[in-house]
C-alpha atoms as a PDB file:
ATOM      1  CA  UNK A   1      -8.717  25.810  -4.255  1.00  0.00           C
ATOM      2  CA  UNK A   2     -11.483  26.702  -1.884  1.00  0.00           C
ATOM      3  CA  UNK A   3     -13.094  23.372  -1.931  1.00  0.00           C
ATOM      4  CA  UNK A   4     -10.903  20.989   0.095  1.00  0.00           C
ATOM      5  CA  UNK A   5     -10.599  24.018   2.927  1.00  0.00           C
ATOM      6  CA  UNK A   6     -14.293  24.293   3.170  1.00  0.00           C
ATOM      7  CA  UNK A   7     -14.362  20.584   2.586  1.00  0.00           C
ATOM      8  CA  UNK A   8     -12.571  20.222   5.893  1.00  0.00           C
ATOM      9  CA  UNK A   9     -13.921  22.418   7.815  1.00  0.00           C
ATOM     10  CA  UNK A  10     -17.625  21.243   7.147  1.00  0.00           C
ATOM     11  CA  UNK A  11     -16.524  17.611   7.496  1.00  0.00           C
ATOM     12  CA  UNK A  12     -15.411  18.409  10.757  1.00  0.00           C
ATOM     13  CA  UNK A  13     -17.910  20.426  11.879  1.00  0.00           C
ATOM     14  CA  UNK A  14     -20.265  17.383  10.918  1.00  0.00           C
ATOM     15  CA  UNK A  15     -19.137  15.404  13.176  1.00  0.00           C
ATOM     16  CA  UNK A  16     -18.236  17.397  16.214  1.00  0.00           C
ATOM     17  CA  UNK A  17     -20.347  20.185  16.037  1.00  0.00           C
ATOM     18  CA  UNK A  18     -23.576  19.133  14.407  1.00  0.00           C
ATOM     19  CA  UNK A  19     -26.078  22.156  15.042  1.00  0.00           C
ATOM     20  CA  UNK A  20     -23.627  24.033  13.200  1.00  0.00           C
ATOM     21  CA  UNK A  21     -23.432  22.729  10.282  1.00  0.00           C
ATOM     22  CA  UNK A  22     -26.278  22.736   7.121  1.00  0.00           C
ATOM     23  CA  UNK A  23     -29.089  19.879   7.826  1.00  0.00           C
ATOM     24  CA  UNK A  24     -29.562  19.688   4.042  1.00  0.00           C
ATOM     25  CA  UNK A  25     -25.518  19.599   3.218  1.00  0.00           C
ATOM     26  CA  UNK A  26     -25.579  16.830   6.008  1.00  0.00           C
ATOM     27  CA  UNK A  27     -29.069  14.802   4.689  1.00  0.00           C
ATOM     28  CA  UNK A  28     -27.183  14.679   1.178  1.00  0.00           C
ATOM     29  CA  UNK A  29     -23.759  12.831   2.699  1.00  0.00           C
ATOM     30  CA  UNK A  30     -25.934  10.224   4.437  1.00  0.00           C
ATOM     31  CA  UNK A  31     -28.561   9.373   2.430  1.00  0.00           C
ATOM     32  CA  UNK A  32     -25.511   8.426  -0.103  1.00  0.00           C
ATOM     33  CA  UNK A  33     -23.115   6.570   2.278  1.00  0.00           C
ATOM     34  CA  UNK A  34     -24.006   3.447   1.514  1.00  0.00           C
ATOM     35  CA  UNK A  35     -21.484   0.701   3.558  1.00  0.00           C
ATOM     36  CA  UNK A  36     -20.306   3.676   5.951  1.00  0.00           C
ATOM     37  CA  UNK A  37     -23.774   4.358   7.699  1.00  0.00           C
ATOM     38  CA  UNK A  38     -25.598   1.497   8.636  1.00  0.00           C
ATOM     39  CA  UNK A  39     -29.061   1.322   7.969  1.00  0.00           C
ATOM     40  CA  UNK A  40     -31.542  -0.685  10.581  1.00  0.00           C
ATOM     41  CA  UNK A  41     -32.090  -4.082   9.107  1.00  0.00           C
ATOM     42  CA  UNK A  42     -35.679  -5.215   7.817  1.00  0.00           C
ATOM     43  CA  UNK A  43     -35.081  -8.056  10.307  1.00  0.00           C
ATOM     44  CA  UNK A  44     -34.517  -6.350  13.011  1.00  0.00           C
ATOM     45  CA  UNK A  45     -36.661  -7.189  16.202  1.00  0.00           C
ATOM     46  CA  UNK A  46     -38.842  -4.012  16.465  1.00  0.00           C
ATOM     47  CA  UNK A  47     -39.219  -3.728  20.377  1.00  0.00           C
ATOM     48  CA  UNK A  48     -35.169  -3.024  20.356  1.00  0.00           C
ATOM     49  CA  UNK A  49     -33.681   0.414  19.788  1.00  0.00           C
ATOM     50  CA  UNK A  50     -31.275   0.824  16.890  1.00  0.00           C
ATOM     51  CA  UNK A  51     -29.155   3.807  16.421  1.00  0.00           C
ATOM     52  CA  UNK A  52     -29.814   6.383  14.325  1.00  0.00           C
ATOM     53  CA  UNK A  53     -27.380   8.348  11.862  1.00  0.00           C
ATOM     54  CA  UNK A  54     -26.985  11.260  14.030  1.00  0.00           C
ATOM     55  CA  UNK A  55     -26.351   8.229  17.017  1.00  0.00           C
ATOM     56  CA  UNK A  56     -23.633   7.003  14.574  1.00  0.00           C
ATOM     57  CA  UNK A  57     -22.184  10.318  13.678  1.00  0.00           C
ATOM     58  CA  UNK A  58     -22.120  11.351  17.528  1.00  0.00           C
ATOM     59  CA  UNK A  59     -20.242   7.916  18.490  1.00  0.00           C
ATOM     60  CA  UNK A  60     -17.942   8.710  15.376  1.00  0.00           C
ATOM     61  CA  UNK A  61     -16.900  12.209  17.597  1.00  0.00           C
ATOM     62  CA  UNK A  62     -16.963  10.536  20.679  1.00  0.00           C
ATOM     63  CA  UNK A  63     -14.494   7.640  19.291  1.00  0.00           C
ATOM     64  CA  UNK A  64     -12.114  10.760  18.309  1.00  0.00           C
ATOM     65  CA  UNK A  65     -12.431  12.159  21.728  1.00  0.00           C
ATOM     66  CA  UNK A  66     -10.955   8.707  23.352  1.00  0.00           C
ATOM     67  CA  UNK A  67      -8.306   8.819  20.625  1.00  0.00           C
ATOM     68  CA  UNK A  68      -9.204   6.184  18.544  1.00  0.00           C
ATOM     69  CA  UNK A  69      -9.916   3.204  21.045  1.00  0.00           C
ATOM     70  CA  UNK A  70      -9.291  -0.256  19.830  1.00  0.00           C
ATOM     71  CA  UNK A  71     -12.093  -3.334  19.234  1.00  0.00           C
ATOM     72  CA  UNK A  72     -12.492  -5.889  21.146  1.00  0.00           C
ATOM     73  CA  UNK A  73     -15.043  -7.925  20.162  1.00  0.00           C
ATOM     74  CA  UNK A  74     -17.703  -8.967  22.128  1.00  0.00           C
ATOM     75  CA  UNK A  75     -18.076 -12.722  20.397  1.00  0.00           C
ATOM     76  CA  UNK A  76     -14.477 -13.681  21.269  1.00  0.00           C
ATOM     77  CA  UNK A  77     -14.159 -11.678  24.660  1.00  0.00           C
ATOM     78  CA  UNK A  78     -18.258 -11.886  26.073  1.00  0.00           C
ATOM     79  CA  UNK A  79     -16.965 -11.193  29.568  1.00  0.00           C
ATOM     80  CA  UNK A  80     -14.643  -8.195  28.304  1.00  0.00           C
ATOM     81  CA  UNK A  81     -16.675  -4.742  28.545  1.00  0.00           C
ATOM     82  CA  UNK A  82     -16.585  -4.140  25.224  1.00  0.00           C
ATOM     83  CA  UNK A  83     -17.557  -0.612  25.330  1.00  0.00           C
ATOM     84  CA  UNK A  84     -17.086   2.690  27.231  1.00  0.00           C
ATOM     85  CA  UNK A  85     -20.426   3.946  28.852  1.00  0.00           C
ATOM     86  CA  UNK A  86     -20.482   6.891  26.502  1.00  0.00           C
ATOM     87  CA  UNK A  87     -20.464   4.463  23.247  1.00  0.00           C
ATOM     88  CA  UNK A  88     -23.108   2.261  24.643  1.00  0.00           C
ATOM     89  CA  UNK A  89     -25.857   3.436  22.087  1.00  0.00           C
ATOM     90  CA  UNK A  90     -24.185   1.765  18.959  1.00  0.00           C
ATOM     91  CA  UNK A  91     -23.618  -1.500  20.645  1.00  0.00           C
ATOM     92  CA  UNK A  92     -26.345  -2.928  18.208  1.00  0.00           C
ATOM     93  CA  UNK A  93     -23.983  -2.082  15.474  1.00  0.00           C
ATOM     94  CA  UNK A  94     -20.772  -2.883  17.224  1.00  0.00           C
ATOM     95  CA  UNK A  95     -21.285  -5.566  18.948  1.00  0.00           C
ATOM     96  CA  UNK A  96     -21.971  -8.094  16.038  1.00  0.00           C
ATOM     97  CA  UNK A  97     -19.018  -6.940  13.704  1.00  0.00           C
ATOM     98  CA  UNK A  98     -16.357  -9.036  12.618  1.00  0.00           C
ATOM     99  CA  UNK A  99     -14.448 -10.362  15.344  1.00  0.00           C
ATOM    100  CA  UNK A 100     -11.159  -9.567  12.659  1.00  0.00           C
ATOM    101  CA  UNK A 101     -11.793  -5.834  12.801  1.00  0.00           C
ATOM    102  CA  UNK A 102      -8.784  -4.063  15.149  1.00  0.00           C
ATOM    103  CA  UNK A 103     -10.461  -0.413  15.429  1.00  0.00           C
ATOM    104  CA  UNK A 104     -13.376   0.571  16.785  1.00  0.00           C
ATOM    105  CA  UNK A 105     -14.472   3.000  14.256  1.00  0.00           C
ATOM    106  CA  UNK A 106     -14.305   0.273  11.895  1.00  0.00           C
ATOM    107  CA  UNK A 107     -16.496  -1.670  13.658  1.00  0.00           C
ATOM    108  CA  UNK A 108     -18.735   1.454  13.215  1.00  0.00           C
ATOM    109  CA  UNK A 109     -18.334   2.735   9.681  1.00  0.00           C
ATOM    110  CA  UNK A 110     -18.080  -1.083   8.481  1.00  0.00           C
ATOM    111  CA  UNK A 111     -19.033  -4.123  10.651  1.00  0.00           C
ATOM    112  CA  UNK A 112     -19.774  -6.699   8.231  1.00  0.00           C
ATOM    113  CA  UNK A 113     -16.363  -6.544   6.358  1.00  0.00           C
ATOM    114  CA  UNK A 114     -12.879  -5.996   8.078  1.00  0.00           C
ATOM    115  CA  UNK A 115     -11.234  -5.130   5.047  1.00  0.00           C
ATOM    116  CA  UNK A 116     -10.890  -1.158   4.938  1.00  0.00           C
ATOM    117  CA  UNK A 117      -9.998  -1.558   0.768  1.00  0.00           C
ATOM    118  CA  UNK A 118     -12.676  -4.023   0.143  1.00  0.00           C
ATOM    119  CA  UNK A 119     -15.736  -1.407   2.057  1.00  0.00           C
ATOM    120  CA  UNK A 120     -14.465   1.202  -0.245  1.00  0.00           C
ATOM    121  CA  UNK A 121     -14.558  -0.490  -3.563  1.00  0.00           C
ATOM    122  CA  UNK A 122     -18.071  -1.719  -2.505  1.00  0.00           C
ATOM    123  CA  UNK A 123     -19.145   1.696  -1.427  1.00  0.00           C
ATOM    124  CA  UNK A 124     -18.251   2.910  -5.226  1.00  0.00           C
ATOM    125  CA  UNK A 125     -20.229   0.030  -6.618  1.00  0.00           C
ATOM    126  CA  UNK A 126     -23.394   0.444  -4.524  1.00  0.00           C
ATOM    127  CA  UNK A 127     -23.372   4.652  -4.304  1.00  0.00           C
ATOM    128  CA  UNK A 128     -22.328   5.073  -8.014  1.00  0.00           C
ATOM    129  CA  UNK A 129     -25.288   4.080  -9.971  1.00  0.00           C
ATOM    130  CA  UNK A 130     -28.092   6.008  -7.992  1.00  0.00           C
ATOM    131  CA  UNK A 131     -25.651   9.252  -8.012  1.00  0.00           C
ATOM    132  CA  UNK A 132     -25.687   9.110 -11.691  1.00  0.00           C
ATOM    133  CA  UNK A 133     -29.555   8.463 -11.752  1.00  0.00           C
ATOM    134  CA  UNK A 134     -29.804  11.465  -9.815  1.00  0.00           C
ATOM    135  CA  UNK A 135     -27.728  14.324 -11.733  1.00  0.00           C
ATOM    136  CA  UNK A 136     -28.781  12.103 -14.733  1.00  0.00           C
ATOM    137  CA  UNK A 137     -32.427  13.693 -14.013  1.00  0.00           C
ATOM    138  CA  UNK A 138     -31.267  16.942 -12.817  1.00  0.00           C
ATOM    139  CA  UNK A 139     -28.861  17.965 -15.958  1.00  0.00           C
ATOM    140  CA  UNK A 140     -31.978  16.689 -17.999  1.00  0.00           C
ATOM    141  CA  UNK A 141     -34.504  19.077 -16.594  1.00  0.00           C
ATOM    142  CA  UNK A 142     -31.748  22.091 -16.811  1.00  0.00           C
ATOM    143  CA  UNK A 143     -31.463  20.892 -20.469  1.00  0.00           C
ATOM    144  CA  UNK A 144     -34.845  21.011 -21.648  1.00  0.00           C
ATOM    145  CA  UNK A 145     -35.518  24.566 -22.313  1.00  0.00           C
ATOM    146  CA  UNK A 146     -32.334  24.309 -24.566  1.00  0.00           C
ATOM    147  CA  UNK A 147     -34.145  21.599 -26.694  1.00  0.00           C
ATOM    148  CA  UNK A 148     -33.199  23.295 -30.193  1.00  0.00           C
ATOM    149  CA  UNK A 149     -30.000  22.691 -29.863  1.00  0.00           C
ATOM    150  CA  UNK A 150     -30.273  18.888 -28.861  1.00  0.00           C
ATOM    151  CA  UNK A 151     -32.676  19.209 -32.451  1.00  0.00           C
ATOM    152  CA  UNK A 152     -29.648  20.525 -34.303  1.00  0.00           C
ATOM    153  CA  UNK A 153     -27.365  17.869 -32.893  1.00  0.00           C
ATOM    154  CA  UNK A 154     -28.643  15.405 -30.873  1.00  0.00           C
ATOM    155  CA  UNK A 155     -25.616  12.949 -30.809  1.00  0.00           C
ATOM    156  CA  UNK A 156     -23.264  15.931 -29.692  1.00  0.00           C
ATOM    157  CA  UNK A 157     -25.934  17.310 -27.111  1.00  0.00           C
ATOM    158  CA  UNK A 158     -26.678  13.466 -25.747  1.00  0.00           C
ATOM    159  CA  UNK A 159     -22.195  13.164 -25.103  1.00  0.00           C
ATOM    160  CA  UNK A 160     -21.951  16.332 -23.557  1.00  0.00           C
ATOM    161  CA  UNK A 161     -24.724  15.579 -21.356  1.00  0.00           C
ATOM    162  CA  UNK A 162     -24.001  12.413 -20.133  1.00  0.00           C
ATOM    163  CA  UNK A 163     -19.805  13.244 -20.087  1.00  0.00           C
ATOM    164  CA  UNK A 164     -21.288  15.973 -17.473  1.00  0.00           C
ATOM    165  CA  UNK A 165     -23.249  13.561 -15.692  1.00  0.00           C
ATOM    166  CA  UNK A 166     -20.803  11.047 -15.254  1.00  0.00           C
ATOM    167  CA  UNK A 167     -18.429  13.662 -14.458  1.00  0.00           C
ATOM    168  CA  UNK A 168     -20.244  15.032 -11.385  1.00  0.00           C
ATOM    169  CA  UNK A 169     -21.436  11.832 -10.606  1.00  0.00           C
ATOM    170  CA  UNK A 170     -17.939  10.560  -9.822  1.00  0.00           C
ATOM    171  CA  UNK A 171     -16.248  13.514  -8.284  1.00  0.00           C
ATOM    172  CA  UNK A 172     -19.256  13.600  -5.250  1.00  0.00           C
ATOM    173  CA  UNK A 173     -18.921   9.591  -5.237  1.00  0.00           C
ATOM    174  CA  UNK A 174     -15.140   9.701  -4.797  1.00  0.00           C
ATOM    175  CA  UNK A 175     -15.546  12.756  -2.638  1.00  0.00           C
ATOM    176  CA  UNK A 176     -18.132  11.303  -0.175  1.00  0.00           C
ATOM    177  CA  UNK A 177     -16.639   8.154   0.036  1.00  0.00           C
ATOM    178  CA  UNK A 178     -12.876   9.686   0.606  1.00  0.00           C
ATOM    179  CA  UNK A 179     -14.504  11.201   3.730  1.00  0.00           C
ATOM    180  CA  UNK A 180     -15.243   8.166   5.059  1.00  0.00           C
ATOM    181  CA  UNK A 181     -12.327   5.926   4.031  1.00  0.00           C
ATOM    182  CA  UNK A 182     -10.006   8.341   4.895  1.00  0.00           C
ATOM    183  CA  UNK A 183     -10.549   8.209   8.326  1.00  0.00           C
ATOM    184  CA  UNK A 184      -9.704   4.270   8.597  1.00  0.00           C
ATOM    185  CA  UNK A 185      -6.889   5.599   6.214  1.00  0.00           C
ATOM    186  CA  UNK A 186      -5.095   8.015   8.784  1.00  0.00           C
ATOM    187  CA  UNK A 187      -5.361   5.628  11.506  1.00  0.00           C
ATOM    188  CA  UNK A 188      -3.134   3.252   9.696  1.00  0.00           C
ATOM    189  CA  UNK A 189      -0.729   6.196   9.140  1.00  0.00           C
ATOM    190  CA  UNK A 190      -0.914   8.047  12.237  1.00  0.00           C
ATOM    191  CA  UNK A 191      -0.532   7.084  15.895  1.00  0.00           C
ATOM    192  CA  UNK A 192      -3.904   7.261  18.211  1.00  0.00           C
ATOM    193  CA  UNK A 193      -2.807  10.189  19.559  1.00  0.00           C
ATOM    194  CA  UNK A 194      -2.045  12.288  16.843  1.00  0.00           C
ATOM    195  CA  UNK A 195      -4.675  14.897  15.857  1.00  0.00           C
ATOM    196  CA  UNK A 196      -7.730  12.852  17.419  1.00  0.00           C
ATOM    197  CA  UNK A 197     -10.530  15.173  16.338  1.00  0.00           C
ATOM    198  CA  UNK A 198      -8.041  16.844  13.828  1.00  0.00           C
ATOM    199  CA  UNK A 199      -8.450  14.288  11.625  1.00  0.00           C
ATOM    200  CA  UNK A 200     -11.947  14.989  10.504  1.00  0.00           C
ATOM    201  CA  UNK A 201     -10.483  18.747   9.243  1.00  0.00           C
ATOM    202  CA  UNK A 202      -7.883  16.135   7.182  1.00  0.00           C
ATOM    203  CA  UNK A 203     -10.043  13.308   6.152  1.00  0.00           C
ATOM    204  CA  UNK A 204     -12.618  16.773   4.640  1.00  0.00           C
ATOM    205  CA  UNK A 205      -9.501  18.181   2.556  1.00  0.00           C
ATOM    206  CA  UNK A 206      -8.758  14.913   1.025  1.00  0.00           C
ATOM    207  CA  UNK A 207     -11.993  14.720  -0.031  1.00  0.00           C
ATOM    208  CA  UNK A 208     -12.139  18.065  -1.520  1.00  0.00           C
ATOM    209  CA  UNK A 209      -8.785  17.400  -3.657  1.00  0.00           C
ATOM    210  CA  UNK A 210     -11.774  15.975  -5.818  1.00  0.00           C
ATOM    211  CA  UNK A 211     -12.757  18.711  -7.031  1.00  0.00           C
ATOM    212  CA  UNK A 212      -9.773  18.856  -9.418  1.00  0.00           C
ATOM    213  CA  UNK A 213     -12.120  16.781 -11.691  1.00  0.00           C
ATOM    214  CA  UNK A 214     -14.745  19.875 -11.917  1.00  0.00           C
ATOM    215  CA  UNK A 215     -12.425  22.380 -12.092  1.00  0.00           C
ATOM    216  CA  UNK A 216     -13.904  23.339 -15.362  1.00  0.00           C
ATOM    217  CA  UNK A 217     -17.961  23.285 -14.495  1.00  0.00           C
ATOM    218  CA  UNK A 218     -18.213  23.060 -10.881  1.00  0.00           C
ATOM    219  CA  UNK A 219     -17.873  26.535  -9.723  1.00  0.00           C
ATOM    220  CA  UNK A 220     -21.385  26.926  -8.146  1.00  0.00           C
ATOM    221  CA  UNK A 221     -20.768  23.697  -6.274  1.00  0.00           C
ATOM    222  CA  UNK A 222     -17.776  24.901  -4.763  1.00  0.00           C
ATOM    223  CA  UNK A 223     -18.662  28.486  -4.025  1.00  0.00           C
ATOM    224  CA  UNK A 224     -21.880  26.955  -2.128  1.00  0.00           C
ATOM    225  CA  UNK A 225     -19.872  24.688   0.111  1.00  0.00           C
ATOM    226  CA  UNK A 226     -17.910  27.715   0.596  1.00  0.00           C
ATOM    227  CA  UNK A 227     -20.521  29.945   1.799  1.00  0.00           C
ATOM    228  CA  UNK A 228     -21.987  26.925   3.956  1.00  0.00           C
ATOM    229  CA  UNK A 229     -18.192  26.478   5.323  1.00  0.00           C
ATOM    230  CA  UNK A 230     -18.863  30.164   6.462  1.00  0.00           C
ATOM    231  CA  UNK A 231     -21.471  30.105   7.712  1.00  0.00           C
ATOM    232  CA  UNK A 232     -20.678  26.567   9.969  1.00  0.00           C
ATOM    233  CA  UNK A 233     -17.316  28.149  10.827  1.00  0.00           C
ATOM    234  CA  UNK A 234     -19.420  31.320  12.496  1.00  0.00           C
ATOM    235  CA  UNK A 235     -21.550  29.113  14.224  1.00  0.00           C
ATOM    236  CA  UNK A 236     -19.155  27.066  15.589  1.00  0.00           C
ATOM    237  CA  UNK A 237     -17.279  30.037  16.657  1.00  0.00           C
ATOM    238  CA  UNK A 238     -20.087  31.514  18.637  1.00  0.00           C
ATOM    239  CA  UNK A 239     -20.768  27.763  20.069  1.00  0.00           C
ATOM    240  CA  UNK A 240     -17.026  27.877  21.264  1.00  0.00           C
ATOM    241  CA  UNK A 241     -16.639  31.671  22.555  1.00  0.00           C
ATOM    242  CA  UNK A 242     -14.040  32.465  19.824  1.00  0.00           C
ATOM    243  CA  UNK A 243     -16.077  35.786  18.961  1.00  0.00           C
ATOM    244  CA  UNK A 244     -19.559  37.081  19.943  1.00  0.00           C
ATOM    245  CA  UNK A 245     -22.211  38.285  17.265  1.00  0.00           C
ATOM    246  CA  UNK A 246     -22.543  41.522  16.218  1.00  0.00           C
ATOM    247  CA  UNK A 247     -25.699  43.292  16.071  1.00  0.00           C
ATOM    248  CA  UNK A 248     -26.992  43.868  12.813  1.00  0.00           C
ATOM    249  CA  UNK A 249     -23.992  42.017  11.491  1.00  0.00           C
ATOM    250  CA  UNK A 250     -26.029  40.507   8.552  1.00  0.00           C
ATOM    251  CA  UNK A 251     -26.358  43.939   7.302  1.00  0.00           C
ATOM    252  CA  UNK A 252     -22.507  44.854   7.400  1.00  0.00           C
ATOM    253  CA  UNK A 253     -21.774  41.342   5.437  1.00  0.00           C
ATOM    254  CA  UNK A 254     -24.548  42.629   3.035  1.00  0.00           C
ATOM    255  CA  UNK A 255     -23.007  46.137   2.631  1.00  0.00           C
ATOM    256  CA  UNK A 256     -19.116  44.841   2.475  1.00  0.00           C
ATOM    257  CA  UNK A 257     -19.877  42.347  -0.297  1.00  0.00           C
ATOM    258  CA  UNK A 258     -21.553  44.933  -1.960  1.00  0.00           C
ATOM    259  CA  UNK A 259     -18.330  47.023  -1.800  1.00  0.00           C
ATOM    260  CA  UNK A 260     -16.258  43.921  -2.715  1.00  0.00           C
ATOM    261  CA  UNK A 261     -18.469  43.340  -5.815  1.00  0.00           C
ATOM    262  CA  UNK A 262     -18.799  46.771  -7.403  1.00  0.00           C
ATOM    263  CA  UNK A 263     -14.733  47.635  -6.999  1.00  0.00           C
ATOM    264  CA  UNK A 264     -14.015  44.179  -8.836  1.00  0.00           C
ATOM    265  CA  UNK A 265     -17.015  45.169 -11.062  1.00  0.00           C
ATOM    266  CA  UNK A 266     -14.544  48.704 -11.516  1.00  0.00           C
ATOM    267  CA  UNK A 267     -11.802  46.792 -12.261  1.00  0.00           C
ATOM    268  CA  UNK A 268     -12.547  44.130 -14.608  1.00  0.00           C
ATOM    269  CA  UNK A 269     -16.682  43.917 -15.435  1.00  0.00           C
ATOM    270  CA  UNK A 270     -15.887  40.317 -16.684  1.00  0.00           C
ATOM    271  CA  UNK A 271     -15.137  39.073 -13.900  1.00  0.00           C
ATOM    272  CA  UNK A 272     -18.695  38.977 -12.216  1.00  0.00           C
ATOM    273  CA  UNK A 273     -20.527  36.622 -13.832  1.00  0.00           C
ATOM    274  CA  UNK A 274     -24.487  36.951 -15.609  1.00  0.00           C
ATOM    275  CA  UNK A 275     -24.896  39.296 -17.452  1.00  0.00           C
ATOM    276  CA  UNK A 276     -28.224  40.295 -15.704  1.00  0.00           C
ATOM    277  CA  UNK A 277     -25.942  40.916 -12.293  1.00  0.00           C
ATOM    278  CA  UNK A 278     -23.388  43.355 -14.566  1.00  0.00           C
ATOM    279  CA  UNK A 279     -26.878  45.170 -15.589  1.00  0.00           C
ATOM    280  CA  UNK A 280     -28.131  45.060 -11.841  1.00  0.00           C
ATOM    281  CA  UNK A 281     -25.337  46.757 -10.676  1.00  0.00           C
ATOM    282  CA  UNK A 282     -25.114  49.138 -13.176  1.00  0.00           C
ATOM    283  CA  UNK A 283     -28.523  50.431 -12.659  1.00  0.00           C
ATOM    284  CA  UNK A 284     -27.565  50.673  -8.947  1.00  0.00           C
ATOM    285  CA  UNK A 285     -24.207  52.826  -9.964  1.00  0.00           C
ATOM    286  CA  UNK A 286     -26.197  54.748 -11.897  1.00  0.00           C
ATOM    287  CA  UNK A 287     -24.716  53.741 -15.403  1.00  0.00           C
ATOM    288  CA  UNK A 288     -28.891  52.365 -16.670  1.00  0.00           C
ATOM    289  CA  UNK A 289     -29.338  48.950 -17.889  1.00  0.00           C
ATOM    290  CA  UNK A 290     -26.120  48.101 -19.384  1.00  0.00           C
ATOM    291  CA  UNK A 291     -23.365  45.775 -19.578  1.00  0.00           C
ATOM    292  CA  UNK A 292     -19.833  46.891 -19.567  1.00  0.00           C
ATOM    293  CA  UNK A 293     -18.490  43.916 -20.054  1.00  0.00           C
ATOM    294  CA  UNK A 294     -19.554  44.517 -23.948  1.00  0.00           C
ATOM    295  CA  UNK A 295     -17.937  46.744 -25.675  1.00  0.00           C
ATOM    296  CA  UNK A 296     -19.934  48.935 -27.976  1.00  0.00           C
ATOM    297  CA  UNK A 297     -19.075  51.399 -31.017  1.00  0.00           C
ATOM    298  CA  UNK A 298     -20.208  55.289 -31.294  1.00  0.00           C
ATOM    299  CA  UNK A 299     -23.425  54.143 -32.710  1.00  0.00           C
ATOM    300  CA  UNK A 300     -24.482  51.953 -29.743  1.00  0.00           C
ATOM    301  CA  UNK A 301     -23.909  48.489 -31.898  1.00  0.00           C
ATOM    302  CA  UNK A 302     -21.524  45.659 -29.933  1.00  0.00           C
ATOM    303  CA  UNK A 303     -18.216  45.235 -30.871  1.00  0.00           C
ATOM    304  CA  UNK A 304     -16.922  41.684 -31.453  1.00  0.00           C
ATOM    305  CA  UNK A 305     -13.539  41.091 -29.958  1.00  0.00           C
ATOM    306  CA  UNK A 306     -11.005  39.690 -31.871  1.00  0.00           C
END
């Protein structure tokens, strides 16, 4: 549920407010946007400047600002100023794309191909494989010091594993690449002037409605992007004027989660999870190193629930 909210919010943020939001968070999306962020050809004359991702991100806001200008394409119209001064930075991109391409955003996120459909299946194809490589190697390492039970049974550990790979895999693929597609997406659907730089917030929660597919294991993931959502969302408050810091606020955020965590800790010890945090805060309470989450009999020995 939080997901495609904090989704949103850090998509946007992304692209119109960029010192606000997580380099790391934003080195992940573009190192795996392949067919959305163009890369500088190997042929490319060196002496001439090509634009970087943060240049393509920043004409991506810009582009939202003029409300979704149109193409027109500088190899059927040479004498037609193709470009507003502001945009003149990704003309090396723009300026060779399909002559068949209508938007100018498209002529960003996609020059070689005017088909909107066509970019996204490719994107899938080309992003999918080296996703899986990498949470292929990263489940793997988690899974090693659990090695005896692969021994016991390898076939079931080996199909779990690589059911959660694919599985995470394919919700980041789809999520990334609904980010991106989206946007050509709404401007099918909605007129230029509708929600210009709104659309960013929209194309974000789209992309988080992925998340339905790791509902069951991807609780960290989300609860990360949530924090991060925070934390961009304060930022780009103070950019804005919205609210001013407060002095020592670190502290009070510190202090009120701590309240927040021991009264649900009160209520229902289950529901904070590791059971090294349930014996952390019951040494701070006072209570010694124990979990109340399990139940014990007179003689100190654990219960089993039924």
């Amino acid at each position: 549920m939080l997901f495609p909210i904090a989704t949103g919010q850090l998509l946007h943020a992304f692209v119109m407010d960029p010192d606000c939001f997580p380099v790391s968070y934003g080195n992940f999306i573009l190192k795996r946007s392949p067919e959305y962020i163009q890369q500088r050809p190997a042929d490319y004359p060196s002496h001439l400047a090509f634009p970087s991702t943060l240049d393509i991100v920043d004409s991506l806001a810009s582009i939202s600002k003029l409300k979704w200008p149109a193409f027109i394409s500088p190899i059927l119209f040479p004498k037609t100023k193709a470009l507003p001064p502001s945009l003149s930075r990704i003309a090396p991109i723009s300026d060779p794309a399909h002559p068949a391409i209508k938007r100018l955003s498209c002529a960003v996120l996609h020059p070689q191909d005017p088909s909107c459909l066509r970019t996204w299946i490719t994107y899938y194809i080309r992003a999918f494989p080296p996703m899986a490589k990498f949470f292929a190697l990263i489940y793997t390492a988690f899974a090693l010091p659990r090695y005896r039970a692969f021994l016991d049974s390898p076939l079931t550990s080996i199909n779990t594993l690589a059911a959660r790979v694919l599985r995470t895999s394919f919700f980041l693929t789809s999520a990334i690449g609904t980010a991106w597609s989206s946007i050509c997406l709404l401007q099918h659907l909605l007129p230029h002037h509708v929600l210009p730089t709104g659309r960013w917030f929209l194309s974000g929660f789209l992309a988080g409605m992925w998340a339905f597919l790791e509902r069951g294991a991807g609780r960290s993931n989300f609860l990360y992007s949530a924090r991060a959502s925070l934390d961009s969302f304060w930022k780009v408050g103070r950019k804005r004027g919205w609210w001013r810091g407060i002095r020592n606020g670190d502290v009070l955020v510190f202090v009120a989660s701590l309240m927040v965590v021991n009264v649900v800790y009160e209520k229902d010890p289950k529901a904070v999870t590791g059971g090294v945090v349930r014996k952390t805060l019951g040494m701070l309470r006072g209570d010694g190193w124990v979990d109340r989450s399990v139940k014990r009999d007179g003689a100190g020995q654990v219960v089993k629930e039924e």
